[in-house]
PDB file of N, CA and C in Angstrom:
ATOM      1  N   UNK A   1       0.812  -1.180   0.000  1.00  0.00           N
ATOM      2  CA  UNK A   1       0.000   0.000   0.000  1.00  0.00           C
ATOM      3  C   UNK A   1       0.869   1.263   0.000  1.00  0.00           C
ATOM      4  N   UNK A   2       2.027   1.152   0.667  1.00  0.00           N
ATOM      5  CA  UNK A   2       2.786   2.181   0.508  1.00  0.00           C
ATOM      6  C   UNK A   2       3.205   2.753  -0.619  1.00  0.00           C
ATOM      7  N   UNK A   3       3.846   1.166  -1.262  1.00  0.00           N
ATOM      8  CA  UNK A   3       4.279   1.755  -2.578  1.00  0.00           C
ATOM      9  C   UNK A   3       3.223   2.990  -3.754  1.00  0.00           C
ATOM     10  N   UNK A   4       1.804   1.858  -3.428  1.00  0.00           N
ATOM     11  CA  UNK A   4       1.125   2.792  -4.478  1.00  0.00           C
ATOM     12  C   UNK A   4       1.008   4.636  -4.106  1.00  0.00           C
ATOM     13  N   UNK A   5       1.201   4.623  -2.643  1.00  0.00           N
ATOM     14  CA  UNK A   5       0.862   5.679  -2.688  1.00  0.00           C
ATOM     15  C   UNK A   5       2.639   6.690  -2.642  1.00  0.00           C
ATOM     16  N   UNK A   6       3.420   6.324  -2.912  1.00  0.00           N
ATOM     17  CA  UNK A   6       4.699   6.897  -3.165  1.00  0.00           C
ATOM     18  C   UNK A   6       4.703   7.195  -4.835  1.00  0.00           C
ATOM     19  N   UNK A   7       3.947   6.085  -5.472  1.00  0.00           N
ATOM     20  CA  UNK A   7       4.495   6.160  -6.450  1.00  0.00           C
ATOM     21  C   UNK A   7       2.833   7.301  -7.019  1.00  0.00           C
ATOM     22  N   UNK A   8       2.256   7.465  -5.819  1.00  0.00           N
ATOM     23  CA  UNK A   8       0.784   8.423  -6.741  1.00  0.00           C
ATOM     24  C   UNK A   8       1.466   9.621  -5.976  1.00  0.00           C
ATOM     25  N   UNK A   9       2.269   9.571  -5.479  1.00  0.00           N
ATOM     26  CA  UNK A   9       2.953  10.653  -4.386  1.00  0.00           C
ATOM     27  C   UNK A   9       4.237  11.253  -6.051  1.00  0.00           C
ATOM     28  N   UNK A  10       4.781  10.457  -6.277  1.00  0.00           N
ATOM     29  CA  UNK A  10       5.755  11.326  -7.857  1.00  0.00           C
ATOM     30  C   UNK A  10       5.066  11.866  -8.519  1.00  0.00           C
ATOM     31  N   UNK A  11       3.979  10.889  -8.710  1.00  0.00           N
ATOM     32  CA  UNK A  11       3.449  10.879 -10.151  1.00  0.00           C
ATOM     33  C   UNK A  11       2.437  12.341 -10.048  1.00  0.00           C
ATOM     34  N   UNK A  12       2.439  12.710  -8.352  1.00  0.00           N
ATOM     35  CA  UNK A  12       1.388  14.352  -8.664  1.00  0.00           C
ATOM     36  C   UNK A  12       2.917  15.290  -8.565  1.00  0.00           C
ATOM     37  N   UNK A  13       3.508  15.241  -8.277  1.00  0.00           N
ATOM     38  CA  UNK A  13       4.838  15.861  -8.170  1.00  0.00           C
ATOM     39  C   UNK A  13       5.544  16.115  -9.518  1.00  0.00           C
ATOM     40  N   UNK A  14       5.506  15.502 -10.359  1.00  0.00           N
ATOM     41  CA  UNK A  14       5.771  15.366 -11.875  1.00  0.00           C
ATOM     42  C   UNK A  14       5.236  15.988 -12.637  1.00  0.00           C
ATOM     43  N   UNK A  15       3.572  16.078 -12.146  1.00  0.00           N
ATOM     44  CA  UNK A  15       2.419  16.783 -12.751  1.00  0.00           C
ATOM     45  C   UNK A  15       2.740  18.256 -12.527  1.00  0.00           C
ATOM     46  N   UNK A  16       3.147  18.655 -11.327  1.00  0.00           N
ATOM     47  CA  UNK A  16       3.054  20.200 -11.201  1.00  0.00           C
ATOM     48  C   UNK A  16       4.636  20.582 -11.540  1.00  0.00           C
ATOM     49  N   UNK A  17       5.621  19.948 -11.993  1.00  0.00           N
ATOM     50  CA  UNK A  17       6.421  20.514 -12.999  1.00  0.00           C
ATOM     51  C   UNK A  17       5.941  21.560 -14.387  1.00  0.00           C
ATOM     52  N   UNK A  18       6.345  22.547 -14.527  1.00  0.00           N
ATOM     53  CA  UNK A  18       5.909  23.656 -15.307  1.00  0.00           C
ATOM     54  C   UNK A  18       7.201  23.393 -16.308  1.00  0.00           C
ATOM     55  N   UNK A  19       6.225  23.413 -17.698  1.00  0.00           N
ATOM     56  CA  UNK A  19       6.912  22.895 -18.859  1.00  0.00           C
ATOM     57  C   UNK A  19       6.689  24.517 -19.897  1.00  0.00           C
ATOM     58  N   UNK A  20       8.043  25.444 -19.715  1.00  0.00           N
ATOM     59  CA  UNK A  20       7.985  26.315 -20.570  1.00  0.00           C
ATOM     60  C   UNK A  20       8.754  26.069 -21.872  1.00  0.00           C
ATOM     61  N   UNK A  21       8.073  27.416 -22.572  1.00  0.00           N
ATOM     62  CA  UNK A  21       8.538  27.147 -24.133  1.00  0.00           C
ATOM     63  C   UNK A  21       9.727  27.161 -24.209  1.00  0.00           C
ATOM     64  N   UNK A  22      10.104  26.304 -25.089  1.00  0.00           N
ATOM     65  CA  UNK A  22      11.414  26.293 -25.715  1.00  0.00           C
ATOM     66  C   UNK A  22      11.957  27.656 -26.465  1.00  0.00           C
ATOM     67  N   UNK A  23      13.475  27.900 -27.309  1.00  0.00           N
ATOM     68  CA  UNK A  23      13.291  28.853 -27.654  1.00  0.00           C
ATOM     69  C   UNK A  23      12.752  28.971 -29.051  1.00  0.00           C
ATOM     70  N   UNK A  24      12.899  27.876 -29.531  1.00  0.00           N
ATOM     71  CA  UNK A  24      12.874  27.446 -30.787  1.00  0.00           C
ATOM     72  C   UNK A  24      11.196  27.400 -31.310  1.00  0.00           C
ATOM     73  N   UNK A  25      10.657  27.247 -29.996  1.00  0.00           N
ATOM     74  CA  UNK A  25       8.678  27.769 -30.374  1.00  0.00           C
ATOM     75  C   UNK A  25       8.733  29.024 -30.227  1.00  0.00           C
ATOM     76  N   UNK A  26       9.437  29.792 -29.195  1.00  0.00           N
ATOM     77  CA  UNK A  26       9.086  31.279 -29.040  1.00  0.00           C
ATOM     78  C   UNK A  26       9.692  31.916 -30.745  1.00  0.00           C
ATOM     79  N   UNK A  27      10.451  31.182 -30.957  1.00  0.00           N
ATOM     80  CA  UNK A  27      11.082  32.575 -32.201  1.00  0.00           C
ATOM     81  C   UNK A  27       9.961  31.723 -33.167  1.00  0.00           C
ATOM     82  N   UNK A  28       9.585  30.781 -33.737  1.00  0.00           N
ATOM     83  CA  UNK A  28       8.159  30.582 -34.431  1.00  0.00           C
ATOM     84  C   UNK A  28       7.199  31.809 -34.382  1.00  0.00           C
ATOM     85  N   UNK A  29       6.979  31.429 -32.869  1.00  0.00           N
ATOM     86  CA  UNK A  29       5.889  32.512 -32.495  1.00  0.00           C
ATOM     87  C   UNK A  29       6.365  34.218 -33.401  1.00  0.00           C
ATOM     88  N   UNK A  30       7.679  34.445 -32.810  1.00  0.00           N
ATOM     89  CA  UNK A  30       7.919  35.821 -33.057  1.00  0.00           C
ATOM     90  C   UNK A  30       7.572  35.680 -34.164  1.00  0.00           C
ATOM     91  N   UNK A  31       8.247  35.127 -35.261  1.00  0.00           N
ATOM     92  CA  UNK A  31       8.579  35.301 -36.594  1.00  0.00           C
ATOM     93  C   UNK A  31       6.946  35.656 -37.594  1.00  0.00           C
ATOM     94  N   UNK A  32       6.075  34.600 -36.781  1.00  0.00           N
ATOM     95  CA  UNK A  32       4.732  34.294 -36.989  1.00  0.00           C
ATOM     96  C   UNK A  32       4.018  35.718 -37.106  1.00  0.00           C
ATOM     97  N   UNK A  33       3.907  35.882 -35.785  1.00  0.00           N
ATOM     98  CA  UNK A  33       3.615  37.413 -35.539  1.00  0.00           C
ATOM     99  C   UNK A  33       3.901  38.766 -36.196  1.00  0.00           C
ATOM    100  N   UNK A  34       5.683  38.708 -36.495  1.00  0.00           N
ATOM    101  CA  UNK A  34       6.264  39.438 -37.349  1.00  0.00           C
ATOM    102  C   UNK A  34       5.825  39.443 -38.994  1.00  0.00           C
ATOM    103  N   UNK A  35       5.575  38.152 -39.263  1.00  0.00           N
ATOM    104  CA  UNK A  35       5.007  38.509 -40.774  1.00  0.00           C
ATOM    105  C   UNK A  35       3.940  38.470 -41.080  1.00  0.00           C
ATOM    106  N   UNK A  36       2.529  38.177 -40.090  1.00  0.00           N
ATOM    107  CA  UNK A  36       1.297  39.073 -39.544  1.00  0.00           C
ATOM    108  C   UNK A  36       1.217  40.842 -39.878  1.00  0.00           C
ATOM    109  N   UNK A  37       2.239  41.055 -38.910  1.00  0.00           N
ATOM    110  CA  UNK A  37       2.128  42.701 -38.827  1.00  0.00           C
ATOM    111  C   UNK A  37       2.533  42.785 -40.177  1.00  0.00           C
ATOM    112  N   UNK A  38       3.653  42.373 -40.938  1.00  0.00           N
ATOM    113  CA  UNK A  38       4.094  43.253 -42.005  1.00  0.00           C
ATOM    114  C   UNK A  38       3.297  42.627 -43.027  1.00  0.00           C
ATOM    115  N   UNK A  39       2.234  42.169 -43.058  1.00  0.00           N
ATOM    116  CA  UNK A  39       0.958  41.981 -44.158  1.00  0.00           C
ATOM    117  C   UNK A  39      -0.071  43.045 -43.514  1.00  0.00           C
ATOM    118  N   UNK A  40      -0.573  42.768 -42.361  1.00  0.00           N
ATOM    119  CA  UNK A  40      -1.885  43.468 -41.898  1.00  0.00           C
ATOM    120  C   UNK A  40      -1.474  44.624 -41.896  1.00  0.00           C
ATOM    121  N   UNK A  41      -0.748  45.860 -41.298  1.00  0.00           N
ATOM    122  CA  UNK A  41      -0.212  47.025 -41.096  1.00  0.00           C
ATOM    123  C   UNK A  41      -0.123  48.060 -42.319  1.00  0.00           C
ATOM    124  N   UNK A  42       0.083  47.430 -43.569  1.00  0.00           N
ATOM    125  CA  UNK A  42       0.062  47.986 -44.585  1.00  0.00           C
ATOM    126  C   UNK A  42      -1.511  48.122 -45.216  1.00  0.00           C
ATOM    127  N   UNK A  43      -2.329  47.029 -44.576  1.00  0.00           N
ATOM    128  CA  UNK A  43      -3.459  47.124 -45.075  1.00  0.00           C
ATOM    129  C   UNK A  43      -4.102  47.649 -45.152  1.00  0.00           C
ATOM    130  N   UNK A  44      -3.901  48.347 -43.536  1.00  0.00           N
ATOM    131  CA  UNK A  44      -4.851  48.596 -42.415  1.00  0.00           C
ATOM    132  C   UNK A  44      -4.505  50.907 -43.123  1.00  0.00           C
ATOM    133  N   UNK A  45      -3.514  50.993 -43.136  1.00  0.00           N
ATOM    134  CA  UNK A  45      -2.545  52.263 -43.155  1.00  0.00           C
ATOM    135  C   UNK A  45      -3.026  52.468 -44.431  1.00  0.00           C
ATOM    136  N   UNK A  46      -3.548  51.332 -46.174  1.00  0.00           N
ATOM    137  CA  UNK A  46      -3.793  52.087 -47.040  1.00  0.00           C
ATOM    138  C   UNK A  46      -5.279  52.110 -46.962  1.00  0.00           C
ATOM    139  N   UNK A  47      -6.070  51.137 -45.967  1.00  0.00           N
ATOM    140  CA  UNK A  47      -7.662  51.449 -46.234  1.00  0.00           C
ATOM    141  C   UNK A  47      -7.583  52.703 -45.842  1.00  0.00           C
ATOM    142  N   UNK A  48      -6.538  53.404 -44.194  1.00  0.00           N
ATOM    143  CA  UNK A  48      -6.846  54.663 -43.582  1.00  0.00           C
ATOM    144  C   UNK A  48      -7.143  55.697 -44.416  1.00  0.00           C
ATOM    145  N   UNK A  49      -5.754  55.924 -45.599  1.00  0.00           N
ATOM    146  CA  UNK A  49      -5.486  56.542 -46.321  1.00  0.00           C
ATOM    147  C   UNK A  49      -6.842  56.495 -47.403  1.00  0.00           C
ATOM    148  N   UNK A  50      -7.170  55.557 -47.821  1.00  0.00           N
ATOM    149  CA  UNK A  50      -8.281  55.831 -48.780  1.00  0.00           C
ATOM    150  C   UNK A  50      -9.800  56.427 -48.413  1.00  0.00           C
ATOM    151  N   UNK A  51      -9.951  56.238 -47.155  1.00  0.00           N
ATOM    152  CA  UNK A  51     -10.860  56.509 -46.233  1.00  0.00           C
ATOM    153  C   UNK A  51     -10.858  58.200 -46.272  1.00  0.00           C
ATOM    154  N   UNK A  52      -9.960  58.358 -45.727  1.00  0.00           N
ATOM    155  CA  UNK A  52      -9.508  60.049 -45.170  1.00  0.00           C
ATOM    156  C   UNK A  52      -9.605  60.861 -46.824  1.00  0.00           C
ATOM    157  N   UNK A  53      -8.954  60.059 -47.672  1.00  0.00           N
ATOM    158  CA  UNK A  53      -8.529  60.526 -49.012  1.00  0.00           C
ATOM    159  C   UNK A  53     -10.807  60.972 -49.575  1.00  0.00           C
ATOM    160  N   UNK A  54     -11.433  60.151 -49.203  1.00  0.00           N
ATOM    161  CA  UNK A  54     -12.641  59.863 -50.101  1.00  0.00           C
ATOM    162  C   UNK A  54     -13.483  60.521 -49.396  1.00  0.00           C
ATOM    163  N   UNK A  55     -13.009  61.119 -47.904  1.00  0.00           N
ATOM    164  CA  UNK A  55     -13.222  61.949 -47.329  1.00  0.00           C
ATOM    165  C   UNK A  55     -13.481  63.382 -47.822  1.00  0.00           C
ATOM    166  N   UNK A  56     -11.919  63.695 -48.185  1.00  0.00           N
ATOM    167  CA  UNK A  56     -12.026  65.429 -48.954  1.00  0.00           C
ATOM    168  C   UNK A  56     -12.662  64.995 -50.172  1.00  0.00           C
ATOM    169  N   UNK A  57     -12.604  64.442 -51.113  1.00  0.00           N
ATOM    170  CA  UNK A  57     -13.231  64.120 -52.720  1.00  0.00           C
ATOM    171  C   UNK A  57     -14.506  64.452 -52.033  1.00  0.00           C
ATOM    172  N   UNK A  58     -15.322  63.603 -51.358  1.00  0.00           N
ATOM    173  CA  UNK A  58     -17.033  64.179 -50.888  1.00  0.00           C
ATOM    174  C   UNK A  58     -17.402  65.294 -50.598  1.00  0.00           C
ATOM    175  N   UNK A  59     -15.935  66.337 -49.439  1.00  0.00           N
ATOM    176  CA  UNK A  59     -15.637  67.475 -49.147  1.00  0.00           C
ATOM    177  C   UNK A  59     -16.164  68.463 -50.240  1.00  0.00           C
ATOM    178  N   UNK A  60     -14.759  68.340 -51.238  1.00  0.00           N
ATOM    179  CA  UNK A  60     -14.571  69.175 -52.503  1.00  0.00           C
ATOM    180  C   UNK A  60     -15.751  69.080 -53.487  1.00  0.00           C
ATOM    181  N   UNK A  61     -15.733  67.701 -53.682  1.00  0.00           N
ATOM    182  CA  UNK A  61     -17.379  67.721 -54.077  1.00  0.00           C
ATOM    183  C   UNK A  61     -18.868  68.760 -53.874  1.00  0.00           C
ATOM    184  N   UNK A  62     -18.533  68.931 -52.832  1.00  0.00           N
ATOM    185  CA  UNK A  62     -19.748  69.303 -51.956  1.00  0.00           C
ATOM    186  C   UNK A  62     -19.461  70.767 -52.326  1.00  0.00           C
ATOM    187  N   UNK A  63     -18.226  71.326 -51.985  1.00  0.00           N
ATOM    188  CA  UNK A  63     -17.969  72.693 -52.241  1.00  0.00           C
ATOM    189  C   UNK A  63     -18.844  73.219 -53.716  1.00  0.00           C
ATOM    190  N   UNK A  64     -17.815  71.854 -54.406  1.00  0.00           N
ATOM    191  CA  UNK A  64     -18.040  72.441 -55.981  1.00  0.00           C
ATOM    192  C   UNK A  64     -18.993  72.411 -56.465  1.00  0.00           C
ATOM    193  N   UNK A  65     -19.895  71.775 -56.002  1.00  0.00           N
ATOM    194  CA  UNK A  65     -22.018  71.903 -56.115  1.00  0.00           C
ATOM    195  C   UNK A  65     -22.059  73.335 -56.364  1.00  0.00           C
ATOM    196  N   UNK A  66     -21.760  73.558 -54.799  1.00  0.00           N
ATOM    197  CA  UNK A  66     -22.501  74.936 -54.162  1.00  0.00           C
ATOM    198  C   UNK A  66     -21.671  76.539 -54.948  1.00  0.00           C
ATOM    199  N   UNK A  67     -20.613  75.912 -55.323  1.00  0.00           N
ATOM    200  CA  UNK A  67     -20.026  77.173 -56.378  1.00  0.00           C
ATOM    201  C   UNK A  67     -20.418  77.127 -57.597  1.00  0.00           C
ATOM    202  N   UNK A  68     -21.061  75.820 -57.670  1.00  0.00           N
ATOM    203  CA  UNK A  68     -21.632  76.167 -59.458  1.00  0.00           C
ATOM    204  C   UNK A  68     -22.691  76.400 -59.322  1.00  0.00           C
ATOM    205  N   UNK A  69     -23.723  76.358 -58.285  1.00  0.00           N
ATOM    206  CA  UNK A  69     -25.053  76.786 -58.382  1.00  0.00           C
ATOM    207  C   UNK A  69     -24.884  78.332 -57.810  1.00  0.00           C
ATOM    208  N   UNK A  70     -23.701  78.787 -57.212  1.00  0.00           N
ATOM    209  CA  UNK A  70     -23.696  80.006 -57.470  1.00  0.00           C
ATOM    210  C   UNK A  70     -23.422  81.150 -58.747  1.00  0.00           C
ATOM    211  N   UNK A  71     -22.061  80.589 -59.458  1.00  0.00           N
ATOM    212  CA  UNK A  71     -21.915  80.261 -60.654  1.00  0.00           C
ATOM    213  C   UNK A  71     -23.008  80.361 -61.203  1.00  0.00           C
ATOM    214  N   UNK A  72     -24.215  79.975 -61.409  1.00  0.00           N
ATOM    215  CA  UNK A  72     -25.514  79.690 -62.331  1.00  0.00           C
ATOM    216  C   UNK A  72     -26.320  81.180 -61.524  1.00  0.00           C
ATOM    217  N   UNK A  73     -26.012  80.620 -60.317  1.00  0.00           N
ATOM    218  CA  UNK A  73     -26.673  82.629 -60.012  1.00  0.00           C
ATOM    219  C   UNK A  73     -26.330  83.764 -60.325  1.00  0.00           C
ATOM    220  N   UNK A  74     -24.950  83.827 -60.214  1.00  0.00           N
ATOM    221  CA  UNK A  74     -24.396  84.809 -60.647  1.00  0.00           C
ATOM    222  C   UNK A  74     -24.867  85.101 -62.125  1.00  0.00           C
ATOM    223  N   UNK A  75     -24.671  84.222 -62.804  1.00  0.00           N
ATOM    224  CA  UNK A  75     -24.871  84.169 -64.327  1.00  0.00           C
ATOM    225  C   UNK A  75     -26.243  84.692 -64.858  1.00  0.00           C
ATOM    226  N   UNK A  76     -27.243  84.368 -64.137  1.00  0.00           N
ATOM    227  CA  UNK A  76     -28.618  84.807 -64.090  1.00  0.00           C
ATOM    228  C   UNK A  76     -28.937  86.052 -63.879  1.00  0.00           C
ATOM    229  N   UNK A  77     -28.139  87.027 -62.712  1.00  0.00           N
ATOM    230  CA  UNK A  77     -28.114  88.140 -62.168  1.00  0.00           C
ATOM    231  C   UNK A  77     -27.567  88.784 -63.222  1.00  0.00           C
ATOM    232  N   UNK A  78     -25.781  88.530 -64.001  1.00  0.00           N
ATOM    233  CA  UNK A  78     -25.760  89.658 -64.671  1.00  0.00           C
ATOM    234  C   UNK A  78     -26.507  89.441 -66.086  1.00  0.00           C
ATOM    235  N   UNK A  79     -27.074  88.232 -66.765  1.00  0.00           N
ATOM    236  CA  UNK A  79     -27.954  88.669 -67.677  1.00  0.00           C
ATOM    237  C   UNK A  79     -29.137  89.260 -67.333  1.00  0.00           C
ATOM    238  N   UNK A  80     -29.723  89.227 -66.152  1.00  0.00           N
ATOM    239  CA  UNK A  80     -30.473  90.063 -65.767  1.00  0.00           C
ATOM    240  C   UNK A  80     -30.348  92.097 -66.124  1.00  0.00           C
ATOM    241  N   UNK A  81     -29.652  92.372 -65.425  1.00  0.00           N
ATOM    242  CA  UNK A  81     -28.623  93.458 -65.309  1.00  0.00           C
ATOM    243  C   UNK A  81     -28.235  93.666 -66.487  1.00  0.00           C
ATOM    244  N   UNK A  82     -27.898  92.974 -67.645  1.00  0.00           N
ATOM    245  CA  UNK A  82     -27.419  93.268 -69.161  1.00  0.00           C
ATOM    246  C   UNK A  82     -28.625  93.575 -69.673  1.00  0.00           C
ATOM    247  N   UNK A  83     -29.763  92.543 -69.561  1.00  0.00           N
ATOM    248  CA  UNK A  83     -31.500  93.242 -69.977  1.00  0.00           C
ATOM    249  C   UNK A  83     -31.460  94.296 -69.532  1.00  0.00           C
ATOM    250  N   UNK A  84     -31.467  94.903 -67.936  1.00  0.00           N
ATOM    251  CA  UNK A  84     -32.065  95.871 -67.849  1.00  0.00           C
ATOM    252  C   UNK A  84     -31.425  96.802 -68.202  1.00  0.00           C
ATOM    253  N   UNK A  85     -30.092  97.171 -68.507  1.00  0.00           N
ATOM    254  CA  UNK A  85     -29.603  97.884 -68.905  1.00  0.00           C
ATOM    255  C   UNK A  85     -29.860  98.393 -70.352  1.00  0.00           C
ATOM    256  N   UNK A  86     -29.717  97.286 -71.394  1.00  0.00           N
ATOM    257  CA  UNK A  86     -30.516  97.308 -72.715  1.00  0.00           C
ATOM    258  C   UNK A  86     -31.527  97.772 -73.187  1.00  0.00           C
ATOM    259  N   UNK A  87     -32.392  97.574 -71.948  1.00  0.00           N
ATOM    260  CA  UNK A  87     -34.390  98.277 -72.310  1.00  0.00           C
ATOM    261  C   UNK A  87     -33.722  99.737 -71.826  1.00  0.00           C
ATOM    262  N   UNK A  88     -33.084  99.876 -70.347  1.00  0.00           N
ATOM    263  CA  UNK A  88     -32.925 101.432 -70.465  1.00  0.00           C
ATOM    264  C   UNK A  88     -31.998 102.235 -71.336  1.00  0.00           C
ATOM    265  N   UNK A  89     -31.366 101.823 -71.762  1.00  0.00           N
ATOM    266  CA  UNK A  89     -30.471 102.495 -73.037  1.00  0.00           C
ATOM    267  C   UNK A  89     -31.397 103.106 -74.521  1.00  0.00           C
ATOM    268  N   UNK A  90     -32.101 101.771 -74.630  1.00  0.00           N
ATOM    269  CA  UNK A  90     -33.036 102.364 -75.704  1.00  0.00           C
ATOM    270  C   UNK A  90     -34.097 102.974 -75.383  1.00  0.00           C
ATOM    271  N   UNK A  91     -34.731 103.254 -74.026  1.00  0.00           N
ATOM    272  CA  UNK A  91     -35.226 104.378 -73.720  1.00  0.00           C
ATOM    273  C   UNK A  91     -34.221 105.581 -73.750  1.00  0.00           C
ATOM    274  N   UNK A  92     -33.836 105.471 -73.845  1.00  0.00           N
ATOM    275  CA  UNK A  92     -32.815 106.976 -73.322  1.00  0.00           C
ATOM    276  C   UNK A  92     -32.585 107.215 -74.793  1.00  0.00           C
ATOM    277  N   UNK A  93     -32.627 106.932 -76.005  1.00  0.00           N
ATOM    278  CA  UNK A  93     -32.257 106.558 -77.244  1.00  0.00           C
ATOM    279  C   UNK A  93     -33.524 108.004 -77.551  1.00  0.00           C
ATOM    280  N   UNK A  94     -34.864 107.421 -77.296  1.00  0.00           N
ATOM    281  CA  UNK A  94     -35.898 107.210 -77.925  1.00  0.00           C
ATOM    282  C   UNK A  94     -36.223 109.488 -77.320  1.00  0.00           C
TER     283      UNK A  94
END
């Protein structure tokens, strides 16, 4: 009876030995990781860029609406202003 329990006495003693990584898994790991980032990082940096970029285009966009429908006002006003000038000239004629 002894024995079994000497030998269930190693055998939990054996168990709580802590089995760390080698170095040869850790640099896996690194390497793993390392050519992760240098795929994802670039990805990530040109969606930013296209994002921010499609950003001002909607911006400028938006501007350039509102200057051509001024543009179209303006344009309206001085043919306006060229009529009225025209009818009063040929009054002044007459």
């Amino acid at each position: 009876m002894q024995d079994k329990e000497d030998l269930l006495a190693l055998h939990e003693e054996s168990q709580k030995v802590e089995q760390n990584l080698n170095f040869n898994t850790l640099l896996v790991v690194y390497i793993a990781m390392l050519i992760a980032f240098a795929i994802f990082l670039p990805k990530i940096y040109i969606t930013n860029q296209i994002y921010y970029t499609s950003r001002e285009i909607a911006d400028l966009s938006g501007k350039r609406d509102v200057l051509l429908e001024e543009n179209r006002d303006l344009r309206l006003r001085v043919e306006q202003i060229k009529y009225k000038h025209q009818i009063s000239d040929q009054l002044n004629l007459k």
